[in-house]
PDB file of N, CA and C in Angstrom:
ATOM      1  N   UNK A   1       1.398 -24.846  40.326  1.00  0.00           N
ATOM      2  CA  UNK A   1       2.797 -24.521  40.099  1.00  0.00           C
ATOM      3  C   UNK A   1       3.527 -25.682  39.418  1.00  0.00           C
ATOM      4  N   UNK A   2       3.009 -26.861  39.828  1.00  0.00           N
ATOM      5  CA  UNK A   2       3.705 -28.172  39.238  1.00  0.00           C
ATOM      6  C   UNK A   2       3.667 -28.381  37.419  1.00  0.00           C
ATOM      7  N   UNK A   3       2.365 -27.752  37.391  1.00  0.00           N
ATOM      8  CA  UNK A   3       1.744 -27.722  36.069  1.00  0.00           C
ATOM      9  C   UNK A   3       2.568 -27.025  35.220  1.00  0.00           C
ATOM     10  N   UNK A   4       2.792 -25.736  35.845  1.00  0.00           N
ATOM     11  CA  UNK A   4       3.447 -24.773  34.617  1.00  0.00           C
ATOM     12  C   UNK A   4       5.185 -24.982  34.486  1.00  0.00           C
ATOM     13  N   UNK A   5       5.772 -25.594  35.882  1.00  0.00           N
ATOM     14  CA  UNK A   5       7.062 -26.032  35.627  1.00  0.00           C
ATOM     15  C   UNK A   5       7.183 -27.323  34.297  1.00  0.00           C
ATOM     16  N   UNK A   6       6.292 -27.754  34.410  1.00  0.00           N
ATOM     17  CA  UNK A   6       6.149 -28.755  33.730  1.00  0.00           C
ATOM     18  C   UNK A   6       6.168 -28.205  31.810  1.00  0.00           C
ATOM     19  N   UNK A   7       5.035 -27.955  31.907  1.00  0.00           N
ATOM     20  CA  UNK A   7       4.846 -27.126  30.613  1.00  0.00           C
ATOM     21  C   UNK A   7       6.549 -25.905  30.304  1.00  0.00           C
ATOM     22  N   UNK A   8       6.635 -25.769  31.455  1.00  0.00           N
ATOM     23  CA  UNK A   8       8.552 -24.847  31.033  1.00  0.00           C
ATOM     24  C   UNK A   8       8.704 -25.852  30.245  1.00  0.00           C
ATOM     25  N   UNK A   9       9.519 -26.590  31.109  1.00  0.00           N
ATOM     26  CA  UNK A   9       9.946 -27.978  30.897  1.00  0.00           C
ATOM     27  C   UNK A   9       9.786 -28.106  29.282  1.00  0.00           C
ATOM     28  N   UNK A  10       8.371 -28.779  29.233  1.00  0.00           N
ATOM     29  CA  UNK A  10       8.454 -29.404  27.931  1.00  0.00           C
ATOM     30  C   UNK A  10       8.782 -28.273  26.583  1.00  0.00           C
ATOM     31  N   UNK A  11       8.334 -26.574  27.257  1.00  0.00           N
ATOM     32  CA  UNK A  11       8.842 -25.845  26.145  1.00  0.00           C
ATOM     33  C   UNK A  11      10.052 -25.926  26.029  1.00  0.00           C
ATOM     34  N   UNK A  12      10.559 -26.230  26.795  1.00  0.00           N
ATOM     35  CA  UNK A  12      12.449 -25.667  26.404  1.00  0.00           C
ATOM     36  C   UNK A  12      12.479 -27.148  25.629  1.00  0.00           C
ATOM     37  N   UNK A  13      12.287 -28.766  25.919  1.00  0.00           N
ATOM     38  CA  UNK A  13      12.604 -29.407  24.825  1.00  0.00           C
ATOM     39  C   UNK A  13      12.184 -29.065  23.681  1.00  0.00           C
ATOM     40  N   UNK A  14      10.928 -28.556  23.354  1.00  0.00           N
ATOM     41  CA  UNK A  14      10.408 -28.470  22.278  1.00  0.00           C
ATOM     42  C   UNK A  14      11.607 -27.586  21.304  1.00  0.00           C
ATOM     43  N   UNK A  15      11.798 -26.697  21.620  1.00  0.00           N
ATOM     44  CA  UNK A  15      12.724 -25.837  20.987  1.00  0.00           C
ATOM     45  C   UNK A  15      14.301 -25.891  20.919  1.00  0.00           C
ATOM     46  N   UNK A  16      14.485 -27.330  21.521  1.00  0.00           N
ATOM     47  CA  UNK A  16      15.789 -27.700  21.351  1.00  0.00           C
ATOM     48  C   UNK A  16      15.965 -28.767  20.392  1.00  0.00           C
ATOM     49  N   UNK A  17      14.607 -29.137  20.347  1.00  0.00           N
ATOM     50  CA  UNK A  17      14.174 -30.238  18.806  1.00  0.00           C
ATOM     51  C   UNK A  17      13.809 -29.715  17.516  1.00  0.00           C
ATOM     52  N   UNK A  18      13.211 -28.449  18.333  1.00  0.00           N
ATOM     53  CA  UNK A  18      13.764 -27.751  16.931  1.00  0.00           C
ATOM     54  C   UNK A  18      15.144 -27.318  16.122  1.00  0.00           C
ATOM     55  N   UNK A  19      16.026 -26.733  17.304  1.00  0.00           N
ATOM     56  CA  UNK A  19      17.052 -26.368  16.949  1.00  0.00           C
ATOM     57  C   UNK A  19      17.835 -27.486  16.784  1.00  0.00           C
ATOM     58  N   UNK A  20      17.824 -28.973  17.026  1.00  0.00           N
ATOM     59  CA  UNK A  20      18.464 -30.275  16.146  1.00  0.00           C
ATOM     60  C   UNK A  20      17.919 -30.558  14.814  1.00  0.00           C
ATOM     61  N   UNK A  21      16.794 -30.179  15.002  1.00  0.00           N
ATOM     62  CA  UNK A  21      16.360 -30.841  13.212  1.00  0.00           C
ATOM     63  C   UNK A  21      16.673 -29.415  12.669  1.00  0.00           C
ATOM     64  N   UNK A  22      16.519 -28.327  12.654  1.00  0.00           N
ATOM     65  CA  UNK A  22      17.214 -27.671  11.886  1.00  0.00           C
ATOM     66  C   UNK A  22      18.928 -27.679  11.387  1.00  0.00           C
ATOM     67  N   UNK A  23      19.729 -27.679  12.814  1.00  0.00           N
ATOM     68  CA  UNK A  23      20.990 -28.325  12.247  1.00  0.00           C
ATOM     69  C   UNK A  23      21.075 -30.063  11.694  1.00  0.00           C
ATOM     70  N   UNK A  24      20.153 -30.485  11.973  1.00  0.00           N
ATOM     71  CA  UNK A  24      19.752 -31.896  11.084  1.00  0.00           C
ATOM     72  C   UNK A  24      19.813 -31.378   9.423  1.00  0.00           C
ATOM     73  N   UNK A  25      19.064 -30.403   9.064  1.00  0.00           N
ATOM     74  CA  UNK A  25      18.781 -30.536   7.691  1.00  0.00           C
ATOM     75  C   UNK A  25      20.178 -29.460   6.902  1.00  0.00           C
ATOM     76  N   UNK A  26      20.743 -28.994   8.509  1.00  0.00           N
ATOM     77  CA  UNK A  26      22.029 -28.112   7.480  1.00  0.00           C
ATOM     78  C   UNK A  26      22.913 -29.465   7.516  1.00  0.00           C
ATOM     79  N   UNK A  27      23.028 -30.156   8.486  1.00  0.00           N
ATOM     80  CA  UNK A  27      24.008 -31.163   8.060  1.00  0.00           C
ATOM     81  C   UNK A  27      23.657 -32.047   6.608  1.00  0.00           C
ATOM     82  N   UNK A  28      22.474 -32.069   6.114  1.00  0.00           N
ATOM     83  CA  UNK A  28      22.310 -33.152   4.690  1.00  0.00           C
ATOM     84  C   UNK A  28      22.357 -32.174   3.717  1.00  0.00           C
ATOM     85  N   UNK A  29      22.470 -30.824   3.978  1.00  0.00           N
ATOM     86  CA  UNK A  29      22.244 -30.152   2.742  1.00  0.00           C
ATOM     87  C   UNK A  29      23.947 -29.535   2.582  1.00  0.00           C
ATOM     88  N   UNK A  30      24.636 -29.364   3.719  1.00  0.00           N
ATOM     89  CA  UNK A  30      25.840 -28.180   3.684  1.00  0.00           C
ATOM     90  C   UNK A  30      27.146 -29.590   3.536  1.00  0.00           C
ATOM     91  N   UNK A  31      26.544 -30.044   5.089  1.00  0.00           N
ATOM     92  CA  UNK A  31      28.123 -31.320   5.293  1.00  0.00           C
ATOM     93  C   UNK A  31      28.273 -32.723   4.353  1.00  0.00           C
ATOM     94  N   UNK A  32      27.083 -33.210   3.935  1.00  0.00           N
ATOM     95  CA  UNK A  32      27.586 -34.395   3.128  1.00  0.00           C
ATOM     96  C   UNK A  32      27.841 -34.528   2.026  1.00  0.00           C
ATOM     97  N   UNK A  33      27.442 -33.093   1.008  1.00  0.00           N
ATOM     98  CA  UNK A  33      28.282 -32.683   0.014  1.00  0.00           C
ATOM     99  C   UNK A  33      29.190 -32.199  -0.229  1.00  0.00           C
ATOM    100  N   UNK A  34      29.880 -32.066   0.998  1.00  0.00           N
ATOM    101  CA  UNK A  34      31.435 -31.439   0.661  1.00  0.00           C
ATOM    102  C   UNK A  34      32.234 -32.661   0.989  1.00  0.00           C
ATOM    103  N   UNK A  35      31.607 -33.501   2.076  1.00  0.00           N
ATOM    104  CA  UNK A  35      32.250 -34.509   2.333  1.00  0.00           C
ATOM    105  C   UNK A  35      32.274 -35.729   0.970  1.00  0.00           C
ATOM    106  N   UNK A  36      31.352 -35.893   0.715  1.00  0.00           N
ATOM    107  CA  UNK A  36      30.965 -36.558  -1.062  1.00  0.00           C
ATOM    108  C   UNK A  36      32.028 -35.885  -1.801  1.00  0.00           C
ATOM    109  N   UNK A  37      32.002 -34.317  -2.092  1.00  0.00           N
ATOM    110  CA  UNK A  37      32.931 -34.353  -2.592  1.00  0.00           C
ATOM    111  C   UNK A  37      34.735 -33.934  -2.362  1.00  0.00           C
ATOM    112  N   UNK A  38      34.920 -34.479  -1.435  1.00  0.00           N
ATOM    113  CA  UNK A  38      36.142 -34.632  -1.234  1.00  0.00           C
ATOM    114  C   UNK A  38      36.944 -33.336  -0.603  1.00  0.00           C
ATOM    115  N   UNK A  39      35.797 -32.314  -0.328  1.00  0.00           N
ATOM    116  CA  UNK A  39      36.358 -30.779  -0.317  1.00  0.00           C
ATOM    117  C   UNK A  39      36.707 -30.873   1.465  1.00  0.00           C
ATOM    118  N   UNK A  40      37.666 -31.477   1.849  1.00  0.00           N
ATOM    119  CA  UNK A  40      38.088 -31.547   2.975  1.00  0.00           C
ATOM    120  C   UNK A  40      38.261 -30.298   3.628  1.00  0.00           C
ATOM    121  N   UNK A  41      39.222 -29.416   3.343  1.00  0.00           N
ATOM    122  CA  UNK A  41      39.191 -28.054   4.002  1.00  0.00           C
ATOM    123  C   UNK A  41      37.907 -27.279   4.514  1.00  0.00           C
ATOM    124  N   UNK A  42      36.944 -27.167   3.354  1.00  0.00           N
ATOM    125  CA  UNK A  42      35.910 -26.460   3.733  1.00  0.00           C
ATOM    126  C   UNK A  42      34.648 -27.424   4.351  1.00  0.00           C
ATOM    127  N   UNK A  43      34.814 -29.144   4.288  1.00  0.00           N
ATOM    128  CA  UNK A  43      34.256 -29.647   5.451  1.00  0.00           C
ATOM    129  C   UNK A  43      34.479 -29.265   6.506  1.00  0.00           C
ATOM    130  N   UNK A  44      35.864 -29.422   6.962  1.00  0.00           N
ATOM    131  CA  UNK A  44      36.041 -29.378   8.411  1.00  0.00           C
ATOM    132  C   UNK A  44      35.574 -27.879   9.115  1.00  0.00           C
ATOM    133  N   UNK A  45      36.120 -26.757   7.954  1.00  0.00           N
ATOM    134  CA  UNK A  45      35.762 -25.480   8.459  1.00  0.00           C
ATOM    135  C   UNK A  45      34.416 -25.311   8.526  1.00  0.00           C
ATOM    136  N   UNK A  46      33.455 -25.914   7.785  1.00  0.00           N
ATOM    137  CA  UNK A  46      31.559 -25.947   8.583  1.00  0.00           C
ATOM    138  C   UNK A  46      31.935 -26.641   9.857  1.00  0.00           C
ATOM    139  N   UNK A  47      32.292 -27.873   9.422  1.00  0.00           N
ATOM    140  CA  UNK A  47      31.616 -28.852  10.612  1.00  0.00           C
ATOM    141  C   UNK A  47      32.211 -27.736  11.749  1.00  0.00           C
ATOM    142  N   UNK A  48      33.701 -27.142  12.063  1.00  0.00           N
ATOM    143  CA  UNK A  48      33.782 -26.838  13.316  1.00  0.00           C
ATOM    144  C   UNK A  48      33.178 -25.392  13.570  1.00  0.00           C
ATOM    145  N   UNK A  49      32.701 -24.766  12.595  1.00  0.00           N
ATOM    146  CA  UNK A  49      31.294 -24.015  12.742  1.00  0.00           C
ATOM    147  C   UNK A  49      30.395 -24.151  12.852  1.00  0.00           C
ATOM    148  N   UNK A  50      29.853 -25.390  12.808  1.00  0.00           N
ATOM    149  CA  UNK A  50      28.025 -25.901  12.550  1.00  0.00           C
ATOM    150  C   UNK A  50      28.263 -26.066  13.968  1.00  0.00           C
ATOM    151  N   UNK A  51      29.375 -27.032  14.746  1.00  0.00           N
ATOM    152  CA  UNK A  51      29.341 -27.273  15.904  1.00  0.00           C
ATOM    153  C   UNK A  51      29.566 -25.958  16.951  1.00  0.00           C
ATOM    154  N   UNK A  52      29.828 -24.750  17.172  1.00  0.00           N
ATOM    155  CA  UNK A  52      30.606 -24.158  17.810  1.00  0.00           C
ATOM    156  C   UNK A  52      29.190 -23.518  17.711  1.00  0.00           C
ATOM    157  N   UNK A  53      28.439 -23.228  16.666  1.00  0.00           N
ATOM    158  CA  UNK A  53      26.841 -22.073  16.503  1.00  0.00           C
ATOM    159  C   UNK A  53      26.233 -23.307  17.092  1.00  0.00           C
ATOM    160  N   UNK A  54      25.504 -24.308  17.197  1.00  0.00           N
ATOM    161  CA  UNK A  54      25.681 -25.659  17.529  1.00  0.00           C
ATOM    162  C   UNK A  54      25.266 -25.301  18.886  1.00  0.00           C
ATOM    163  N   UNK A  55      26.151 -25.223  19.845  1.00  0.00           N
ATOM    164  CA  UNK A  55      26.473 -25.081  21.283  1.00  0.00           C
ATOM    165  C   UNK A  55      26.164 -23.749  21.837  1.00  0.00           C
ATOM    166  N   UNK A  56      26.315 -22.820  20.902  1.00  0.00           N
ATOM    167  CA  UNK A  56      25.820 -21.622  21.005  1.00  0.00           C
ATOM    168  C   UNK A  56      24.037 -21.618  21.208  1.00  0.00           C
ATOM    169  N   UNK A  57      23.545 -22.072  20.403  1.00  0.00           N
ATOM    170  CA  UNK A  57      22.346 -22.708  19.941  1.00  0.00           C
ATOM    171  C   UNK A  57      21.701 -23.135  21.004  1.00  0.00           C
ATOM    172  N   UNK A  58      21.761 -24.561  21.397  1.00  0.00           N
ATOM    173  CA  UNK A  58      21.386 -25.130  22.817  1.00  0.00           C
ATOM    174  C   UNK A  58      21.633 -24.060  24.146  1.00  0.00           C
ATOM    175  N   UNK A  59      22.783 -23.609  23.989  1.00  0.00           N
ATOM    176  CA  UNK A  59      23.095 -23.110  25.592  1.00  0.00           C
ATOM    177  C   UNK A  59      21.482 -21.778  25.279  1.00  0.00           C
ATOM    178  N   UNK A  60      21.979 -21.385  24.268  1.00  0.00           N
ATOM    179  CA  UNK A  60      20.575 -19.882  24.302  1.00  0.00           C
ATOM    180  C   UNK A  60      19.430 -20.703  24.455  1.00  0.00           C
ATOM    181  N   UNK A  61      18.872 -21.780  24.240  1.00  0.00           N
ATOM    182  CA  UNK A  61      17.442 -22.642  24.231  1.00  0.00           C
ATOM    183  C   UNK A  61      17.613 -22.886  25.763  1.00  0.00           C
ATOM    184  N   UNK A  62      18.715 -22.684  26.535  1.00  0.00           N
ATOM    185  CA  UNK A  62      18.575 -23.204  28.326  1.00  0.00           C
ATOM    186  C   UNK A  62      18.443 -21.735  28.914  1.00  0.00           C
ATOM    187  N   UNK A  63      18.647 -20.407  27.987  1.00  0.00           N
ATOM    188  CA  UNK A  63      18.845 -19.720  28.938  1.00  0.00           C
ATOM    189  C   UNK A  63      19.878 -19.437  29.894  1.00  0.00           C
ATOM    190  N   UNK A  64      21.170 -19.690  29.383  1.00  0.00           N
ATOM    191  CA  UNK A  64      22.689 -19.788  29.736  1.00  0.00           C
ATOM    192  C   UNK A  64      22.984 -18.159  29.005  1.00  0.00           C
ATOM    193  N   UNK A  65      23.236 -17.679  30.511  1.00  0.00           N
ATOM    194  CA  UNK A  65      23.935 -16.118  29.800  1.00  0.00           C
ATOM    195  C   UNK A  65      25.291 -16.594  29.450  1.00  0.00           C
ATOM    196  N   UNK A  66      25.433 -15.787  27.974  1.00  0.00           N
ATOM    197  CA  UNK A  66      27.106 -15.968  27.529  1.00  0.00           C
ATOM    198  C   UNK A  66      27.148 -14.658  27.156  1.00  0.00           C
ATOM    199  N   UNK A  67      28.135 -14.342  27.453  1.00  0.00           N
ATOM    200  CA  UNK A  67      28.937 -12.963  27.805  1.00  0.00           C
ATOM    201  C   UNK A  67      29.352 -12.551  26.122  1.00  0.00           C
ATOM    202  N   UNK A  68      28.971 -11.378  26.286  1.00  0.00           N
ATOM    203  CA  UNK A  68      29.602 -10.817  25.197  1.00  0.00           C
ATOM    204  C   UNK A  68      30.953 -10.631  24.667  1.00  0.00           C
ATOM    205  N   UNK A  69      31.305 -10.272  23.770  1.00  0.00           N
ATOM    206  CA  UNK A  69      32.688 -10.664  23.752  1.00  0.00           C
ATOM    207  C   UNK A  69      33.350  -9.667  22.896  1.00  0.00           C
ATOM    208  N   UNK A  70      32.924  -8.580  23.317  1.00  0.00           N
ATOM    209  CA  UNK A  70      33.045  -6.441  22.514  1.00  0.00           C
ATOM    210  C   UNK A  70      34.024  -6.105  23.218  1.00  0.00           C
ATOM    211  N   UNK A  71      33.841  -6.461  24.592  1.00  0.00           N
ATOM    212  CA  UNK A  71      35.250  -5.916  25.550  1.00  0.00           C
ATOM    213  C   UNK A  71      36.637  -6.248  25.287  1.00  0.00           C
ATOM    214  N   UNK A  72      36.881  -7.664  25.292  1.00  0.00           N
ATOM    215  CA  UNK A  72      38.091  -8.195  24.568  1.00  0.00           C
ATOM    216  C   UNK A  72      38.249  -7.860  23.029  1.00  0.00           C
ATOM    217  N   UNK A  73      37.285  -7.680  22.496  1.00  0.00           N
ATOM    218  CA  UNK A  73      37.503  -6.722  20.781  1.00  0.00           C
ATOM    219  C   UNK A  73      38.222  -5.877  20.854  1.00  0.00           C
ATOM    220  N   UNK A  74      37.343  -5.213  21.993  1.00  0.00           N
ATOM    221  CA  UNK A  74      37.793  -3.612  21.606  1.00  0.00           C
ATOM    222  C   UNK A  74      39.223  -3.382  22.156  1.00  0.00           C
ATOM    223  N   UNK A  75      39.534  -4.242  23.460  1.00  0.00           N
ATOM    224  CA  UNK A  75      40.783  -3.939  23.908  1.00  0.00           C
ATOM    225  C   UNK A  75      41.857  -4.163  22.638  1.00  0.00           C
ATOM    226  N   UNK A  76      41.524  -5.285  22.366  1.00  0.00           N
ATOM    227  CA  UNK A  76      42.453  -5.787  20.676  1.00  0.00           C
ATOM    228  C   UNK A  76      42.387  -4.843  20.062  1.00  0.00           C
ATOM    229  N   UNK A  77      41.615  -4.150  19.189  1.00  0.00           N
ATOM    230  CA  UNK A  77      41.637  -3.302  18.443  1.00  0.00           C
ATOM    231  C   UNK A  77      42.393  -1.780  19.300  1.00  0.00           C
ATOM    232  N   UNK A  78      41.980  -1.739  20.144  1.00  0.00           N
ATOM    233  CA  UNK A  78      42.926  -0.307  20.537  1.00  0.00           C
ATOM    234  C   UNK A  78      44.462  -0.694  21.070  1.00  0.00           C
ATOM    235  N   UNK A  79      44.994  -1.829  20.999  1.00  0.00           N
ATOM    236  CA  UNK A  79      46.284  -2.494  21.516  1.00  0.00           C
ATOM    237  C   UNK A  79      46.934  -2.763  20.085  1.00  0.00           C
ATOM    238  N   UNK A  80      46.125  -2.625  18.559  1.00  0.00           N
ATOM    239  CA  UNK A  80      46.418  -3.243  17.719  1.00  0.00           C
ATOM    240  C   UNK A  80      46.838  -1.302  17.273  1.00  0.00           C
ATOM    241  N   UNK A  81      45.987  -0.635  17.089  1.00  0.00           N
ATOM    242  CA  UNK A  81      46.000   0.684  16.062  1.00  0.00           C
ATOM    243  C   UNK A  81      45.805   1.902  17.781  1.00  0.00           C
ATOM    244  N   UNK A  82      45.566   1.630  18.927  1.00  0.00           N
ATOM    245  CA  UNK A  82      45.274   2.976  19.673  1.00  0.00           C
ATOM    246  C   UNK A  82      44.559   3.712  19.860  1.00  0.00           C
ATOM    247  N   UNK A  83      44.524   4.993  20.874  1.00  0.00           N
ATOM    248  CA  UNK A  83      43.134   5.459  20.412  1.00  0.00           C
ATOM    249  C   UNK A  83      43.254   6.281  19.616  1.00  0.00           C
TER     250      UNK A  83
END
């Protein structure tokens, strides 16, 4: 039993090193050319998307239920136009 907790274990890092070097290579390919070139607006609007999918990202690699988020849609949308 020690064995296979173990082996969990090292799968879930494994796949959280994945999911850094992949946002590793969107950050050299997406963020330091906008930042190079000066395109401030649409830096910040990745970066606080790269980060927010980011966190999304890790929490799904732990196995963290996150709640859907259709219910609060839909209430909006029928509070916005009705049924």
């Amino acid at each position: 039993m020690l064995c296979y907790q173990s082996l969990l274990i090292k799968g879930i890092n494994s796949v959280i090193v994945v999911v850094i070097i992949g946002y590793s290579f969107l950050a050299i390919y997406e963020f330091i050319p906008l930042y190079k070139q000066k395109l401030w607006h649409d830096f910040w609007v990745n970066v606080v998307l790269g980060i927010f999918s980011f966190t999304i990202a890790i929490l799904l690699c732990l196995d963290v239920e996150i709640p859907s988020p259709e219910k609060p849609i839909r209430e909006l949308i029928v509070s916005i136009f009705g049924k």
